[in-house]
C-alpha atoms as a PDB file:
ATOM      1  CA  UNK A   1       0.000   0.000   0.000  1.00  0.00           C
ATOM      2  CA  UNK A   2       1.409   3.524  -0.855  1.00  0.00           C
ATOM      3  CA  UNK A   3       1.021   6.812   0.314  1.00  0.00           C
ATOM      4  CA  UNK A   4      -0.996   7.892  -2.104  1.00  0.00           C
ATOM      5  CA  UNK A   5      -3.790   4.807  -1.977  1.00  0.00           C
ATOM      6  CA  UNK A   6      -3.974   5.170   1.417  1.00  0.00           C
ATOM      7  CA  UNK A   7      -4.889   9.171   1.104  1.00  0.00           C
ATOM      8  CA  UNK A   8      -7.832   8.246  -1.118  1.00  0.00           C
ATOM      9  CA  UNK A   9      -8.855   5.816   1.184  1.00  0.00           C
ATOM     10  CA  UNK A  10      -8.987   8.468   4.224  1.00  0.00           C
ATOM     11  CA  UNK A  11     -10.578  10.785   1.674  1.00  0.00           C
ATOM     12  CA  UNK A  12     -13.049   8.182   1.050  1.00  0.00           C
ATOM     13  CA  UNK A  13     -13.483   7.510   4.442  1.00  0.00           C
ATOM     14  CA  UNK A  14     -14.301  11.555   5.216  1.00  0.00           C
ATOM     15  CA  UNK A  15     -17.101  10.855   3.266  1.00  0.00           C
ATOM     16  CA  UNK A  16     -18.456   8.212   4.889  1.00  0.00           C
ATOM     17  CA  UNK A  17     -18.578  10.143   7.837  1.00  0.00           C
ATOM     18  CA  UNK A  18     -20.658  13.013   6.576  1.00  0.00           C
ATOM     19  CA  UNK A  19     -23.405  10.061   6.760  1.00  0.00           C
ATOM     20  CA  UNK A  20     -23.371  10.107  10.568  1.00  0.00           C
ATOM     21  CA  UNK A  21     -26.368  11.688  11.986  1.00  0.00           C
ATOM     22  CA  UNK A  22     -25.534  14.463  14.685  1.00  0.00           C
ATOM     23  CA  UNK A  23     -27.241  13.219  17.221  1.00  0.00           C
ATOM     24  CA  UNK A  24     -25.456   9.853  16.928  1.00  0.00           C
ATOM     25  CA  UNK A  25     -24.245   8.674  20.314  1.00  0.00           C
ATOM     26  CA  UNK A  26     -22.626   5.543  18.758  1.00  0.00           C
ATOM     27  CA  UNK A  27     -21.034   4.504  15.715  1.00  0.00           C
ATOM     28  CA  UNK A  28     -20.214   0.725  14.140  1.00  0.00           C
ATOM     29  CA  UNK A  29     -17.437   0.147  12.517  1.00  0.00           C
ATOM     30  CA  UNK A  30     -16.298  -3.154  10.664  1.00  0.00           C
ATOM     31  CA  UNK A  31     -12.600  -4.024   9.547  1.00  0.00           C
ATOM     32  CA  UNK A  32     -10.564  -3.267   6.855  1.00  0.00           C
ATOM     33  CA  UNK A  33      -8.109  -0.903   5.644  1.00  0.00           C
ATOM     34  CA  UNK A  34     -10.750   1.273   4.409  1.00  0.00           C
ATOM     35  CA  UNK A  35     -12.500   1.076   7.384  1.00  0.00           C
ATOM     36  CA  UNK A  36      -9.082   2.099   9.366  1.00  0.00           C
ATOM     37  CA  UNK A  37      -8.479   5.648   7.696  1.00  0.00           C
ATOM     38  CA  UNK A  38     -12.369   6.196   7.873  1.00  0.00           C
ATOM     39  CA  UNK A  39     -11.713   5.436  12.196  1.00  0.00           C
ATOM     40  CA  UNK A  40      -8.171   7.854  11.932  1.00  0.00           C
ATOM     41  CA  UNK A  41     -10.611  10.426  10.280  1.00  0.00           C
ATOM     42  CA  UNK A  42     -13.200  10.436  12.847  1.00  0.00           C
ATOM     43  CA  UNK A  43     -10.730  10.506  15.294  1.00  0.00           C
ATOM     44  CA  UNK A  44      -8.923  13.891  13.543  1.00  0.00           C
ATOM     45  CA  UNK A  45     -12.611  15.522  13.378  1.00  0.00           C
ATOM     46  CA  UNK A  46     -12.534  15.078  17.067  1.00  0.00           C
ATOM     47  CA  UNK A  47     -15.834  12.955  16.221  1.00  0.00           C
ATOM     48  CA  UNK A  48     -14.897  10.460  19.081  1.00  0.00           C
ATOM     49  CA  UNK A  49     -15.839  13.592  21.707  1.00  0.00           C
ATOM     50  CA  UNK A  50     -19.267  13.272  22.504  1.00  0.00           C
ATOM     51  CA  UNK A  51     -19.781   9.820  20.957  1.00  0.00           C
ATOM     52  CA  UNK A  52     -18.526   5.743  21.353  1.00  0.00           C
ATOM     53  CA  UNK A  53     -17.763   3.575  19.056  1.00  0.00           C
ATOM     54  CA  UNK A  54     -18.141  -0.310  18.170  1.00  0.00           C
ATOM     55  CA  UNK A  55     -16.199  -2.429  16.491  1.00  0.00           C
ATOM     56  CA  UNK A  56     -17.015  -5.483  14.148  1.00  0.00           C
ATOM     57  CA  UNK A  57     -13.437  -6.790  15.007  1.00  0.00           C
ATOM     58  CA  UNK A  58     -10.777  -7.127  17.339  1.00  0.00           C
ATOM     59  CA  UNK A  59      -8.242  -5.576  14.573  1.00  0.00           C
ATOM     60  CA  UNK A  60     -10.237  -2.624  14.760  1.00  0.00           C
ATOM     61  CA  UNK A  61     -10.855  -2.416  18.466  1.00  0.00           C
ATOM     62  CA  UNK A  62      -6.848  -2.470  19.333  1.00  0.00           C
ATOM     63  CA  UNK A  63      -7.051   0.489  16.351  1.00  0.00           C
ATOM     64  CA  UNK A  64      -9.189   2.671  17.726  1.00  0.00           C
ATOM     65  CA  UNK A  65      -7.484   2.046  21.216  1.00  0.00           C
ATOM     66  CA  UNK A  66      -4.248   3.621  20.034  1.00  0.00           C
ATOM     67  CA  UNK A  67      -6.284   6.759  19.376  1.00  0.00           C
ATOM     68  CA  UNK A  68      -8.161   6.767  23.162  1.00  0.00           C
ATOM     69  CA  UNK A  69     -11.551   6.333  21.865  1.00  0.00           C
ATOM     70  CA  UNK A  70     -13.647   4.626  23.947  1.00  0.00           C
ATOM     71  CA  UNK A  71     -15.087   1.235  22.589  1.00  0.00           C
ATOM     72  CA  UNK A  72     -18.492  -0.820  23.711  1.00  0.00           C
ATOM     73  CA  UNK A  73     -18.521  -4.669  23.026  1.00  0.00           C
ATOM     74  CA  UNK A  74     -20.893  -5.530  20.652  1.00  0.00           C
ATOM     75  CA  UNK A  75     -23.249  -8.027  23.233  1.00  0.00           C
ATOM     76  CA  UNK A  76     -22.883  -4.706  25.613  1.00  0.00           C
ATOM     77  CA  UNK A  77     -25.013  -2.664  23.216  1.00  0.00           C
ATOM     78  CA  UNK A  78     -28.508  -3.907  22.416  1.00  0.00           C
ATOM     79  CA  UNK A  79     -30.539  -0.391  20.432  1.00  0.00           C
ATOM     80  CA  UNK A  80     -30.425   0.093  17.003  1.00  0.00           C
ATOM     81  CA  UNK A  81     -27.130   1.396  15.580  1.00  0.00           C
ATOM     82  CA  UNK A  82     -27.576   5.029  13.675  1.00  0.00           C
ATOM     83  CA  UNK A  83     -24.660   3.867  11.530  1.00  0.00           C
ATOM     84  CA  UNK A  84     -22.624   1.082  10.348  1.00  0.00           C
ATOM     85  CA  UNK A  85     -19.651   1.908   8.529  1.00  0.00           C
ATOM     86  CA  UNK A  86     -17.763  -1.443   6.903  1.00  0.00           C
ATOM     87  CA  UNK A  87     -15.554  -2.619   4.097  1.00  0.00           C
ATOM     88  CA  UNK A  88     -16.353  -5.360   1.426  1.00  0.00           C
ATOM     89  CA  UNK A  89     -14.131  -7.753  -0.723  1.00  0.00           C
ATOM     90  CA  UNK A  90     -16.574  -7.911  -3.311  1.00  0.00           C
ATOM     91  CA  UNK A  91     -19.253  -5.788  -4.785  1.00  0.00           C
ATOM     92  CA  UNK A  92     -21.952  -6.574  -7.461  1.00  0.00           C
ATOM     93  CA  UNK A  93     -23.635  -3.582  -9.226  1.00  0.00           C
ATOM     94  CA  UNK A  94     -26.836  -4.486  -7.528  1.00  0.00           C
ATOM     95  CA  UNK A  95     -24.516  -3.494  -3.642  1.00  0.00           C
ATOM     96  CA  UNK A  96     -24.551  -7.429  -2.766  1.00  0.00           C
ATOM     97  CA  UNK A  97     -21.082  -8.196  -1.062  1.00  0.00           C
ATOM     98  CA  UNK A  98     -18.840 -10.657  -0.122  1.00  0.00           C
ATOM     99  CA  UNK A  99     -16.884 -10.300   3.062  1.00  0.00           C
ATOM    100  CA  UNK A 100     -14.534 -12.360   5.516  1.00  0.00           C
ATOM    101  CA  UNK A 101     -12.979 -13.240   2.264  1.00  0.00           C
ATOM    102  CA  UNK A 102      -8.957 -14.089   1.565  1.00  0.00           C
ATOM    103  CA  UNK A 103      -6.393 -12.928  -0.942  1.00  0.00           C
ATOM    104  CA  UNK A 104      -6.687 -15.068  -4.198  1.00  0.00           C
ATOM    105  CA  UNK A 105      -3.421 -15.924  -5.918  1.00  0.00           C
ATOM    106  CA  UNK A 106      -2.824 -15.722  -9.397  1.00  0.00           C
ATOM    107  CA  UNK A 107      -2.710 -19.582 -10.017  1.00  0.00           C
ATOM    108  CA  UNK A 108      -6.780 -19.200  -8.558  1.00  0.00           C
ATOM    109  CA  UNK A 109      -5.779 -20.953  -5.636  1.00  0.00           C
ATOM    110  CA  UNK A 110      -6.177 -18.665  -1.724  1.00  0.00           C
ATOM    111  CA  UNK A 111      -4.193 -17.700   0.720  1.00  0.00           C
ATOM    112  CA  UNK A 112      -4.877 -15.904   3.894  1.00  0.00           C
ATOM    113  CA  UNK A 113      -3.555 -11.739   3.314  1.00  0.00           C
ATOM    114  CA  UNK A 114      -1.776 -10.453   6.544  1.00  0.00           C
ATOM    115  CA  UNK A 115      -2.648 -11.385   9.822  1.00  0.00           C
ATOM    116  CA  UNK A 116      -5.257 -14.421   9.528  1.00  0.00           C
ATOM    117  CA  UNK A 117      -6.401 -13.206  13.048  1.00  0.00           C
ATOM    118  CA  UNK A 118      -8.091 -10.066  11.590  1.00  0.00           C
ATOM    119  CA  UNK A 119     -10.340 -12.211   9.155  1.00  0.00           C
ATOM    120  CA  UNK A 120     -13.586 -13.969   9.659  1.00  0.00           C
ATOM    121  CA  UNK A 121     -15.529 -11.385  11.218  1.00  0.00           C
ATOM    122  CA  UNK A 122     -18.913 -12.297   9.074  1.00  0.00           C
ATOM    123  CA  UNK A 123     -21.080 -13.093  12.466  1.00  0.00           C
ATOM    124  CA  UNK A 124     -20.631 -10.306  14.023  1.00  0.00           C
ATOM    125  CA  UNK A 125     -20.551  -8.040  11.350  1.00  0.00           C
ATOM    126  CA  UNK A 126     -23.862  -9.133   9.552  1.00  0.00           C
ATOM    127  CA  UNK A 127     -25.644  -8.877  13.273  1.00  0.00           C
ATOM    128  CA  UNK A 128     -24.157  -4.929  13.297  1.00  0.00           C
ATOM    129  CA  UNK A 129     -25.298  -4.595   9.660  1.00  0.00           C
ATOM    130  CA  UNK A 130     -28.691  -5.933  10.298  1.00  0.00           C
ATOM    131  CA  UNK A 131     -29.495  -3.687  13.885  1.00  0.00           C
ATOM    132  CA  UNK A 132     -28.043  -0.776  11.730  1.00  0.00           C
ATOM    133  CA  UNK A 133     -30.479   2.111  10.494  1.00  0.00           C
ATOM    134  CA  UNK A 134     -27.592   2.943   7.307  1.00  0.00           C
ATOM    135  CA  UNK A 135     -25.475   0.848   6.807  1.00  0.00           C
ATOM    136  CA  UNK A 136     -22.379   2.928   4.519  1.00  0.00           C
ATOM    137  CA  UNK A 137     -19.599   0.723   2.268  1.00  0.00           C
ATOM    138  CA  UNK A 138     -16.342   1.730   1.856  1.00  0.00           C
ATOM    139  CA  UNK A 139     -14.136   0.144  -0.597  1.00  0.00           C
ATOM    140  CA  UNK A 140     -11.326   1.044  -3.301  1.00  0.00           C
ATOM    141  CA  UNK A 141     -12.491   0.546  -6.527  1.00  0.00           C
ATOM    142  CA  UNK A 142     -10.371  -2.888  -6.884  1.00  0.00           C
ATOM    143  CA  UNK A 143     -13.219  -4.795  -5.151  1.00  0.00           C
ATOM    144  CA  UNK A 144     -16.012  -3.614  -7.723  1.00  0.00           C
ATOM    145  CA  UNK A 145     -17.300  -7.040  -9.613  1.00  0.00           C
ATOM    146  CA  UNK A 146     -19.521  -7.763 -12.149  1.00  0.00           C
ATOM    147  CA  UNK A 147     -20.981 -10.422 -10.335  1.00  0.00           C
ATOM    148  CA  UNK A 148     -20.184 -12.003  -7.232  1.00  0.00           C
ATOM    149  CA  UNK A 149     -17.738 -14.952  -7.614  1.00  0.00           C
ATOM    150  CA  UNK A 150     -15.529 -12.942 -10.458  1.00  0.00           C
ATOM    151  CA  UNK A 151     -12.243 -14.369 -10.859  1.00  0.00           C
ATOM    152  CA  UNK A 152     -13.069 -17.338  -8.809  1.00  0.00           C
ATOM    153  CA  UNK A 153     -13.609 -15.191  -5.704  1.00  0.00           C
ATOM    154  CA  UNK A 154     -14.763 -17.117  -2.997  1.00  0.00           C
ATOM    155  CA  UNK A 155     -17.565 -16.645  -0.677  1.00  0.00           C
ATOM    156  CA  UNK A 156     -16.437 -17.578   2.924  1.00  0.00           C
ATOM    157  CA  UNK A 157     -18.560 -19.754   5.363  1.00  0.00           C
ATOM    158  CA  UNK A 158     -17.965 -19.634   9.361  1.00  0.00           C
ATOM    159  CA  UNK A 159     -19.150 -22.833  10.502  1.00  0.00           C
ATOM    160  CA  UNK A 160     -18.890 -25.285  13.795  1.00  0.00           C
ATOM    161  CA  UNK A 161     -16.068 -27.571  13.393  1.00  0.00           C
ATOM    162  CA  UNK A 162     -18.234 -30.289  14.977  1.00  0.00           C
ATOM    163  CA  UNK A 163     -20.335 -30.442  11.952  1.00  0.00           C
ATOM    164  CA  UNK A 164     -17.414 -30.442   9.393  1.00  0.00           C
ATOM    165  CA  UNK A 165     -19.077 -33.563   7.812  1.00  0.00           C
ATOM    166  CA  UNK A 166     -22.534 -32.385   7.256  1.00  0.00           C
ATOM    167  CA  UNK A 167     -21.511 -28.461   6.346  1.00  0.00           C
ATOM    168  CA  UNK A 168     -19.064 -30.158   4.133  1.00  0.00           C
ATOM    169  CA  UNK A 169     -21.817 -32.102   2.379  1.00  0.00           C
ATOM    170  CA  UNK A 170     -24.553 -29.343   2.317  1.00  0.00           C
ATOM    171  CA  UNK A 171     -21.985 -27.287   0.232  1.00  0.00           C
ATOM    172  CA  UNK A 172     -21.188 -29.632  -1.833  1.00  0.00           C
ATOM    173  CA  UNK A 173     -24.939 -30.036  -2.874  1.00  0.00           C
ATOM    174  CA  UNK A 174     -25.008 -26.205  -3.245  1.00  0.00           C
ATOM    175  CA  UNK A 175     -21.703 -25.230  -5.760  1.00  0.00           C
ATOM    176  CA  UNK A 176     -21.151 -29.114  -6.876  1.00  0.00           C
ATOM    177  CA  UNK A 177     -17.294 -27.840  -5.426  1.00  0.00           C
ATOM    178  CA  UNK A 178     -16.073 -29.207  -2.272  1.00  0.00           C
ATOM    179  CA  UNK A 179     -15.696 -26.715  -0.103  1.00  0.00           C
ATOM    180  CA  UNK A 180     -11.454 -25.719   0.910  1.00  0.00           C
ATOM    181  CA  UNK A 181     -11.024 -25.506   4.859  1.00  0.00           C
ATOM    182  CA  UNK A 182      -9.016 -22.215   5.431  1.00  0.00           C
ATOM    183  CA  UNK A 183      -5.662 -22.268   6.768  1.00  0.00           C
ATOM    184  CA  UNK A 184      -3.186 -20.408   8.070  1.00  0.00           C
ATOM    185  CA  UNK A 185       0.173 -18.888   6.218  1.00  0.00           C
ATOM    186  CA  UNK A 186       2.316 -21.570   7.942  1.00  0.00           C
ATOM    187  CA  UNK A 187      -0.881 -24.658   7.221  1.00  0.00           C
ATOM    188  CA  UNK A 188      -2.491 -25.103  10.376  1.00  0.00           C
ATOM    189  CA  UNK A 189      -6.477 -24.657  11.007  1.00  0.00           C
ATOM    190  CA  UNK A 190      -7.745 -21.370  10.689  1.00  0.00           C
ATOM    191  CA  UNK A 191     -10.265 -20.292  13.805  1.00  0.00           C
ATOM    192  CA  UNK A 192     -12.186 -16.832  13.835  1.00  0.00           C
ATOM    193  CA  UNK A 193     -11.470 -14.175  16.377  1.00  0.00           C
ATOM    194  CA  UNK A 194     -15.026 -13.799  16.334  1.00  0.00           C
ATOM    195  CA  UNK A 195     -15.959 -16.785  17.870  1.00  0.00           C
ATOM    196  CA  UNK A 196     -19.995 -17.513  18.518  1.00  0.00           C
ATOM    197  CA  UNK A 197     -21.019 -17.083  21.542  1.00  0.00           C
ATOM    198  CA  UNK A 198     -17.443 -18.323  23.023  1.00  0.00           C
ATOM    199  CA  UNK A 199     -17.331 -21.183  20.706  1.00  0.00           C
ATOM    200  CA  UNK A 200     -14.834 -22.336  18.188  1.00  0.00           C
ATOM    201  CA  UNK A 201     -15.440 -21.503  14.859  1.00  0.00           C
ATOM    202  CA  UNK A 202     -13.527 -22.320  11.584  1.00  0.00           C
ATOM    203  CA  UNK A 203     -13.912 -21.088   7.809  1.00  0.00           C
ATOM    204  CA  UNK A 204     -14.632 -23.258   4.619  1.00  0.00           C
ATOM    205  CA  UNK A 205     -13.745 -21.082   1.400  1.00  0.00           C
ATOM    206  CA  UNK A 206     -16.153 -22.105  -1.744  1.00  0.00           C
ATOM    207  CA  UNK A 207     -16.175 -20.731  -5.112  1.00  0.00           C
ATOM    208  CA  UNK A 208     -19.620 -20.108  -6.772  1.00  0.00           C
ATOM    209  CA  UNK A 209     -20.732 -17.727  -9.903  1.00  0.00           C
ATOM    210  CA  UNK A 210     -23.223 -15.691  -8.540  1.00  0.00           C
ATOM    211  CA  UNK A 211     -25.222 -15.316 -11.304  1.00  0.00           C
ATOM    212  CA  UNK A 212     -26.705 -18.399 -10.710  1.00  0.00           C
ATOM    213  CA  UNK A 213     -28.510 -17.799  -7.900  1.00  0.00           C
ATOM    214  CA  UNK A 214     -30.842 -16.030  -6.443  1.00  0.00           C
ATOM    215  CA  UNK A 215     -28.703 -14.371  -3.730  1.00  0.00           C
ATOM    216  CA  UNK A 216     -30.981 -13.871  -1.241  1.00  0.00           C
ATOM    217  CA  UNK A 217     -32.645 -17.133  -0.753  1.00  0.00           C
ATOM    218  CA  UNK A 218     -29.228 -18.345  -1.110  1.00  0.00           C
ATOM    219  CA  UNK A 219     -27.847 -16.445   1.978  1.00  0.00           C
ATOM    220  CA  UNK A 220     -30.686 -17.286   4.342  1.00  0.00           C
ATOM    221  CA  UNK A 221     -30.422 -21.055   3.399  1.00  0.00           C
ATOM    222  CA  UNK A 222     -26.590 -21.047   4.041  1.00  0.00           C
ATOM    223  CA  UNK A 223     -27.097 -18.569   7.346  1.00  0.00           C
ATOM    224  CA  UNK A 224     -30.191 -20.791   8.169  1.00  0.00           C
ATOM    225  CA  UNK A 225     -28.232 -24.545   8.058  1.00  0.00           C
ATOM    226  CA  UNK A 226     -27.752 -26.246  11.229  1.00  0.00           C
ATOM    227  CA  UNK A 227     -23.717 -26.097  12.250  1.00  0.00           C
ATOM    228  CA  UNK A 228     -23.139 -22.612  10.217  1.00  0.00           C
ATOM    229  CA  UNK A 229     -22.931 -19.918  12.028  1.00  0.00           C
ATOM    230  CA  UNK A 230     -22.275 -17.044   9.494  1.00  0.00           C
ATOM    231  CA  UNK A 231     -21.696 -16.933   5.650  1.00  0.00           C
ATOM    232  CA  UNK A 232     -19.818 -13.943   4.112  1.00  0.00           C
ATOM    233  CA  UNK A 233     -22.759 -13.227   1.557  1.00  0.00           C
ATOM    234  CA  UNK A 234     -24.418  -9.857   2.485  1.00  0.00           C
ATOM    235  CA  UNK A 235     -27.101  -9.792   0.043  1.00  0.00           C
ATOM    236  CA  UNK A 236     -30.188  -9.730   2.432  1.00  0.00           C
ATOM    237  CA  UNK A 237     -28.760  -6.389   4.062  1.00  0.00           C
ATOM    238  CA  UNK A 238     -27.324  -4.553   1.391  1.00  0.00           C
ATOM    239  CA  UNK A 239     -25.560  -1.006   2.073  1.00  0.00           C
ATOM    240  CA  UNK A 240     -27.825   2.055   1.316  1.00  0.00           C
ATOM    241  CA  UNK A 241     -24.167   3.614   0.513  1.00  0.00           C
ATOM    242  CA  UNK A 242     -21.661   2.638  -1.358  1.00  0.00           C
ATOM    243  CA  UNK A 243     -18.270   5.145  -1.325  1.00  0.00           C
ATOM    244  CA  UNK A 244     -16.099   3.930  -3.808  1.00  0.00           C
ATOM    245  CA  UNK A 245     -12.296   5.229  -3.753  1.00  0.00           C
ATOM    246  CA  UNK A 246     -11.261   5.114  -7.897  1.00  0.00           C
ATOM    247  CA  UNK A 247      -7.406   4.587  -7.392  1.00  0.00           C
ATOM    248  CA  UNK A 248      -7.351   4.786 -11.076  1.00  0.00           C
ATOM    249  CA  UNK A 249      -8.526   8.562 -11.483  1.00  0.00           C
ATOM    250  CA  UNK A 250      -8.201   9.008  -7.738  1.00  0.00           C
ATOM    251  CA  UNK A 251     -11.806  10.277  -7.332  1.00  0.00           C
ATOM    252  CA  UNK A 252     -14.251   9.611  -4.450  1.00  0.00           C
ATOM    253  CA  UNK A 253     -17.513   7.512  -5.722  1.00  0.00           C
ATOM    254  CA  UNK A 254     -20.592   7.931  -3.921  1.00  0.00           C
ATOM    255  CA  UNK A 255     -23.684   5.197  -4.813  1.00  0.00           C
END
């Protein structure tokens, strides 16, 4: 990441934030990189004053900690949200998104980008999405799609290791793909910092061309199966907002 990607990202991010109502008390935000600069720019418009903030990730948490701005866990919190402010890995022109995803190689096979710790979050960000009254996108331009699945971009599933045989089956019936267990840099089992409910939860990766289906019955049956906790289709609770940062001209996108 350069200087100069990461300006249009805060830039992006100062837009977002123009979407916060005034007499917001608390404001979500998810993880990301795009989701950082918009935290460091509501932290340099002395935004974190009179309000608190909560975070759809650890990553983010130990962020906005560095800057002194008081956090609330998510289970601490129970009224509707004013805002949500979140990244995406892949948008569709019709705002569905993919998130909790991974960094795909260019031999089409995946790999977990940077710390594997700060990935996974789908749970608990679809339940801040969903309590949300806006819900606002941020995203550089590179995760725009045609559809969802482009380029073999897979659509993550948290799920109870417990039931590894039955989730492994159900999506199998769903993509006719067997599903890829995520893993670690180094190989070893990949577990969510998110865990359910203090439970241990692990990620299968599955490709699918999301053209094929319809997206919303096709989240609530994956979010609905018993020994799945989360999938990383948002297509049920689609932003209102989309800010896209164009690191091609370098202009600020709002949808």
């Amino acid at each position: 990441m350069n200087s100069t990607q990461e300006s249009l990202w805060y830039s992006a991010g100062l837009r977002a934030l123009e979407y916060v109502p005034e007499d917001a008390g608390v404001v979500a935000f998810g993880a990301g990189r795009t989701v950082l600069q918009a935290l460091k720019a509501f932290y340099d418009r002395g935004m974190h004053k009179n309000r608190k903030i909560i975070c759809g990730s650890i990553g983010t948490e130990k962020y906005a900690s560095e800057f002194g701005i008081e956090t609330l866990r998510p289970d601490k919190f129970s009224d509707k949200l004013p805002i949500y402010i979140d990244g995406a890995d892949q948008i569709d022109p019709n705002k569905n998104l993919i998130k909790g995803g991974l960094k795909v190689n260019l031999d089409s096979s995946f790999s977990c980008g940077g710390d594997p710790g700060k990935e996974g979050c789908m749970h608990k960000e679809k339940e801040l999405a969903k309590r949300a009254n806006r819900f606002v996108v941020v995203a550089d331009s590179a995760k725009y799609a045609p559809y969802l699945g482009f380029s073999n971009y897979p659509v993550p599933i948290e799920f109870n290791p417990n039931k590894f045989i039955d989730v492994t089956m159900f999506l199998k019936n769903k993509s006719n793909i067997f599903p890829e267990l995520r893993r670690t840099a180094n190989g070893s089992e990949f577990e969510t910092e998110n865990s359910v409910d203090g439970r241990r939860c692990q990620i299968f990766d599955i490709v699918f061309d999301g053209r094929s289906y319809d997206l919303e019955q096709l989240e609530k049956e994956l979010d609905s199966y018993d020994g799945i906790y989360s999938s990383g289709l948002f297509a049920v609770r689609k932003p209102e907002i989309l800010i896209i940062a164009d690191s091609g001209s370098g202009d600020v996108n709002i949808y």
